[in-house]
N, C-alpha and C. Protein backbone atom coordinates (compact mmCIF):
# COMPACT_ATOMS: atom_id res chain seq x y z
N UNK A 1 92.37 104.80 64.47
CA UNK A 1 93.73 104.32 64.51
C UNK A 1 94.38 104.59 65.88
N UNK A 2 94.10 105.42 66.43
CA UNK A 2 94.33 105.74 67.58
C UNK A 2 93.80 104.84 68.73
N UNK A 3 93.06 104.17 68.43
CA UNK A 3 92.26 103.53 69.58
C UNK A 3 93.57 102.38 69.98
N UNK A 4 93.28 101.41 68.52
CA UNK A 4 94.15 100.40 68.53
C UNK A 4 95.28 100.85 68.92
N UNK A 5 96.04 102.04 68.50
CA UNK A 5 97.23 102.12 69.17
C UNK A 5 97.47 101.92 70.49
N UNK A 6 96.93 102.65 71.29
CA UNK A 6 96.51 102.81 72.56
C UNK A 6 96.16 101.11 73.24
N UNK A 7 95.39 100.35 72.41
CA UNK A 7 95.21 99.53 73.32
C UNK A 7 96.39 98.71 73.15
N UNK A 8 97.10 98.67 71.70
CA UNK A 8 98.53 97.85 71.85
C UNK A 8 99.42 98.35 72.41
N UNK A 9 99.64 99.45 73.03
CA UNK A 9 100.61 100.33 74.15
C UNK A 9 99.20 99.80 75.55
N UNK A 10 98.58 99.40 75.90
CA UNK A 10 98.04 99.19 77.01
C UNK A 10 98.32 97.86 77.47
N UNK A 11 98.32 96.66 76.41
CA UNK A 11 98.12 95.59 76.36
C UNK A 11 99.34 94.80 77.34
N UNK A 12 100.77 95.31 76.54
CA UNK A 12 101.69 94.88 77.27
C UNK A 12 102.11 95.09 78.75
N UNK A 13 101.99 96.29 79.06
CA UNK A 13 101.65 97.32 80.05
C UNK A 13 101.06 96.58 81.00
N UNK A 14 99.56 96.11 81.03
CA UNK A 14 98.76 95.66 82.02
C UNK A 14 99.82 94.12 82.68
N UNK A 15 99.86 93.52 81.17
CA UNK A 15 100.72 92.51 81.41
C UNK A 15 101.66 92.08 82.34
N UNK A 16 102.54 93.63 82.23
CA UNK A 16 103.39 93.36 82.88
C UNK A 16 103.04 93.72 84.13
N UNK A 17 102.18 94.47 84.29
CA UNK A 17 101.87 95.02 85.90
C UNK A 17 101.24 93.87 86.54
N UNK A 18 100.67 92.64 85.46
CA UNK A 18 99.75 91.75 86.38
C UNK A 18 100.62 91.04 87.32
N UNK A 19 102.14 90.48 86.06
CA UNK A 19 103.35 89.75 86.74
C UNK A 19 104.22 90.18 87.46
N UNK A 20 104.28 91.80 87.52
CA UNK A 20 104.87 92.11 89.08
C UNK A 20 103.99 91.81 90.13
N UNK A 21 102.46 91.82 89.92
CA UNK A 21 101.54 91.89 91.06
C UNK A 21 101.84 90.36 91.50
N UNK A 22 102.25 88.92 90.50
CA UNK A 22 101.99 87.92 90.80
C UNK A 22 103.22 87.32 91.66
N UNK A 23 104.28 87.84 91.06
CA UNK A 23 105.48 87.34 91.69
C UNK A 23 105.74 87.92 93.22
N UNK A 24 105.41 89.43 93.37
CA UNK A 24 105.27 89.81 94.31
C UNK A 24 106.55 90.86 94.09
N UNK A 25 106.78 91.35 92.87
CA UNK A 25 108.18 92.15 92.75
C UNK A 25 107.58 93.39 93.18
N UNK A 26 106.42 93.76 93.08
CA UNK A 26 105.67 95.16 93.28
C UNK A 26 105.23 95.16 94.72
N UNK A 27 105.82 94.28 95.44
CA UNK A 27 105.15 94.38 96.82
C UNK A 27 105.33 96.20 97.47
N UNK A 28 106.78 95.95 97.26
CA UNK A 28 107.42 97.56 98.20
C UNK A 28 105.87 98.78 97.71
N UNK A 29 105.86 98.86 96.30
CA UNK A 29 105.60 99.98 95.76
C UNK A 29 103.84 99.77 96.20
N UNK A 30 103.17 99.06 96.32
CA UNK A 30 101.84 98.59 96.75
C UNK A 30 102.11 98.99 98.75
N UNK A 31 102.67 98.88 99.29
CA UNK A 31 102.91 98.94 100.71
C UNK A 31 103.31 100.90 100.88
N UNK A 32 103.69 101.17 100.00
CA UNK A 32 103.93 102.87 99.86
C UNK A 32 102.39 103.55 99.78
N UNK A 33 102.02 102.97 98.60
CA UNK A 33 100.98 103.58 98.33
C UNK A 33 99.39 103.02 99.73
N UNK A 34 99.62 101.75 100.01
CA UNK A 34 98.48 101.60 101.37
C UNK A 34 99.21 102.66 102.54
N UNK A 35 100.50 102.63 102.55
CA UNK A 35 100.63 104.01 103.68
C UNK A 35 100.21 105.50 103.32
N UNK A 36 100.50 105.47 102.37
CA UNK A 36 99.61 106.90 102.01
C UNK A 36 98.69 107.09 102.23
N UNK A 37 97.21 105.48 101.63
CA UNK A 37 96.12 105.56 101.80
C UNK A 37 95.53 105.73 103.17
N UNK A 38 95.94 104.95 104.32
CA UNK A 38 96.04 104.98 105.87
C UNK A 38 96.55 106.16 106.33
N UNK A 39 97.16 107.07 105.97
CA UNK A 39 97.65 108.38 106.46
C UNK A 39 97.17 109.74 105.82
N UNK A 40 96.54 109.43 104.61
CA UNK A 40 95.12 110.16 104.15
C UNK A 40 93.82 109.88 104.76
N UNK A 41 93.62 108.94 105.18
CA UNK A 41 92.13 108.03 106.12
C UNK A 41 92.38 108.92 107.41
N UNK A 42 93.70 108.67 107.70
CA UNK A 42 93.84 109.41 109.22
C UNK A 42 93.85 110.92 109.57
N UNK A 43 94.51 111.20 108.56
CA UNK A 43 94.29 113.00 108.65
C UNK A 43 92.48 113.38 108.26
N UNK A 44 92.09 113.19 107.64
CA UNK A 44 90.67 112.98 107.11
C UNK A 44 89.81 112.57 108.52
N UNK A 45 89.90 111.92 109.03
CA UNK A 45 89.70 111.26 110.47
C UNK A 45 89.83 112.66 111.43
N UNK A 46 91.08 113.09 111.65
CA UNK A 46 91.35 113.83 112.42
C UNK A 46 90.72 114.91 112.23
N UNK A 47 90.81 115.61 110.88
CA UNK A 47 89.83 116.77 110.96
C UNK A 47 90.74 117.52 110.46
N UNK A 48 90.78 118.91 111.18
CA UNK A 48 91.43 119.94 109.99
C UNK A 48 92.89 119.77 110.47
N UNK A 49 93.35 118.98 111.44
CA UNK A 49 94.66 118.80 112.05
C UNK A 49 95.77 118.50 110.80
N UNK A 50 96.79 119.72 110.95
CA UNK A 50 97.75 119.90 109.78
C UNK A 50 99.24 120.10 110.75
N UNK A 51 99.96 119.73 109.61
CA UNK A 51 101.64 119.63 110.43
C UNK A 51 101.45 121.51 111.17
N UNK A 52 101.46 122.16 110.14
CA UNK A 52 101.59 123.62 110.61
C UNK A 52 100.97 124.08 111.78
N UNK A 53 99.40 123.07 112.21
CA UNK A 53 98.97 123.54 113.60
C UNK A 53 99.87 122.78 114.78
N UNK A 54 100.79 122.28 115.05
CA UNK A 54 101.55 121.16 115.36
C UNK A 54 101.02 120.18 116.17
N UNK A 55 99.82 119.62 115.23
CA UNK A 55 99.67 118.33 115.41
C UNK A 55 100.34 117.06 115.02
N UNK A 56 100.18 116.13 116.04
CA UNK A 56 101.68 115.01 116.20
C UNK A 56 100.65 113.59 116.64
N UNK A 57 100.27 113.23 115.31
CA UNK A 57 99.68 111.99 115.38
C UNK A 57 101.14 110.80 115.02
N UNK A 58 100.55 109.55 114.91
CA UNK A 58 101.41 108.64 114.58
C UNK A 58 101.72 108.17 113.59
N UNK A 59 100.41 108.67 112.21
CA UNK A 59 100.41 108.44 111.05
C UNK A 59 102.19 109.59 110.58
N UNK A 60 101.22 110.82 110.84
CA UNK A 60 102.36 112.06 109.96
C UNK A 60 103.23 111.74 110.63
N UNK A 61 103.82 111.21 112.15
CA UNK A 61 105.30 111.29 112.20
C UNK A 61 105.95 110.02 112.37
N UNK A 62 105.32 109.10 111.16
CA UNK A 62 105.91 107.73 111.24
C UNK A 62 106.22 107.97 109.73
N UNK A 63 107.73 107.25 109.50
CA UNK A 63 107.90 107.45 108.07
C UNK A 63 107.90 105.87 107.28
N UNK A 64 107.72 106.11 106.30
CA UNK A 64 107.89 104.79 105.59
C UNK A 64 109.14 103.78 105.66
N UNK A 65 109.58 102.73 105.77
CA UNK A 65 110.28 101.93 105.64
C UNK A 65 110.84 102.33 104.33
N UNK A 66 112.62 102.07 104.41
CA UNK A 66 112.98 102.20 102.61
C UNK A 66 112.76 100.79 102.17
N UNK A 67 113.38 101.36 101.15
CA UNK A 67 113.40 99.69 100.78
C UNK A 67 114.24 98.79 101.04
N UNK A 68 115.28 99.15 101.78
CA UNK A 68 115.91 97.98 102.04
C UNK A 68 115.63 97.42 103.15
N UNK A 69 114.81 98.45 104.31
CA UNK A 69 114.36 98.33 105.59
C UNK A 69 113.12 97.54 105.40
N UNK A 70 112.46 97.58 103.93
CA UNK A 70 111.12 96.86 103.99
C UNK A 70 111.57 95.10 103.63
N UNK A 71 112.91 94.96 102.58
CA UNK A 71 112.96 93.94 102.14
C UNK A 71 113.46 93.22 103.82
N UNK A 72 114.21 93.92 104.38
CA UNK A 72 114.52 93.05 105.32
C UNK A 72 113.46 92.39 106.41
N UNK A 73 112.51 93.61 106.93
CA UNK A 73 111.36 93.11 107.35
C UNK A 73 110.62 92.27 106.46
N UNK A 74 110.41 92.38 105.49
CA UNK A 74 109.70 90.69 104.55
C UNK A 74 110.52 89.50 105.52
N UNK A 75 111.84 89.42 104.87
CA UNK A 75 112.96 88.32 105.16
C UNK A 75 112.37 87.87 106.49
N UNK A 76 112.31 89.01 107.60
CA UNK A 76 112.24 88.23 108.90
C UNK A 76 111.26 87.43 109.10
N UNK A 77 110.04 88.36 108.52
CA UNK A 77 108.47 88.02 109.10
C UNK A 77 108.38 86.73 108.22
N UNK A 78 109.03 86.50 107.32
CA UNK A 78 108.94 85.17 106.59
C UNK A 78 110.11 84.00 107.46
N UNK A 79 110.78 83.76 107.63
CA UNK A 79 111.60 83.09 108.00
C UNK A 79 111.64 82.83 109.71
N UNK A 80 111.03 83.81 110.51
CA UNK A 80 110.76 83.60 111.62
C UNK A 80 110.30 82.66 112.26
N UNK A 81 109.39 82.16 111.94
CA UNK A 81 108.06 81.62 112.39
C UNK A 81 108.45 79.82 111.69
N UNK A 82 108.23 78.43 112.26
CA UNK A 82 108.45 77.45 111.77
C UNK A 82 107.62 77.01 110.05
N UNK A 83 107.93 76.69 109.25
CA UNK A 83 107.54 76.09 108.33
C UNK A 83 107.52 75.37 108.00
N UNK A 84 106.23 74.48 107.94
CA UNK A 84 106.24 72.69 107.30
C UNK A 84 105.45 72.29 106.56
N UNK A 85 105.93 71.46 105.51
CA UNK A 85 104.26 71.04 104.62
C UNK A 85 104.05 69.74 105.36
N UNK A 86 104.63 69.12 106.00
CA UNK A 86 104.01 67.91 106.94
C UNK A 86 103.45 68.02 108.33
């Protein structure tokens, strides 16, 4: 009984994560988590280099965009550039 529960608490769930993924409402929160991944790659890269030894790469002292700083960069990088379907 438990199983089924679980998969009807999963079911909707995925659902909805597919249609944030499709519309693109989950962009911000997908762009957080690849900076993490790129700034874990990079420390990993670097070696045992930690804030406390005061190492000053570009990953650790670049901070994330908020979100309103990210929606606006979308806006630009979209609207910048000419667009035509002809």
């Amino acid at each position: 009984m438990t199983i089924v529960r679980a998969l009807v608490l999963r079911v909707p769930r995925n659902i909805w994560s597919w249609i944030r993924q499709v519309s693109g409402d989950s962009a911000y929160e997908n762009y957080l988590l690849s900076t993490r991944r790129v700034a874990r790659a990079e420390m990993v890269r670097a070696g045992s280099c930690t804030m406390e030894a005061g190492c000053s790469t570009h990953v650790t002292s670049a901070l994330p965009l908020t979100r309103e700083e990210f929606y606006l960069h979308a806006l630009r990088r979209r609207y910048s550039t000419v667009s035509r379907c002809c």
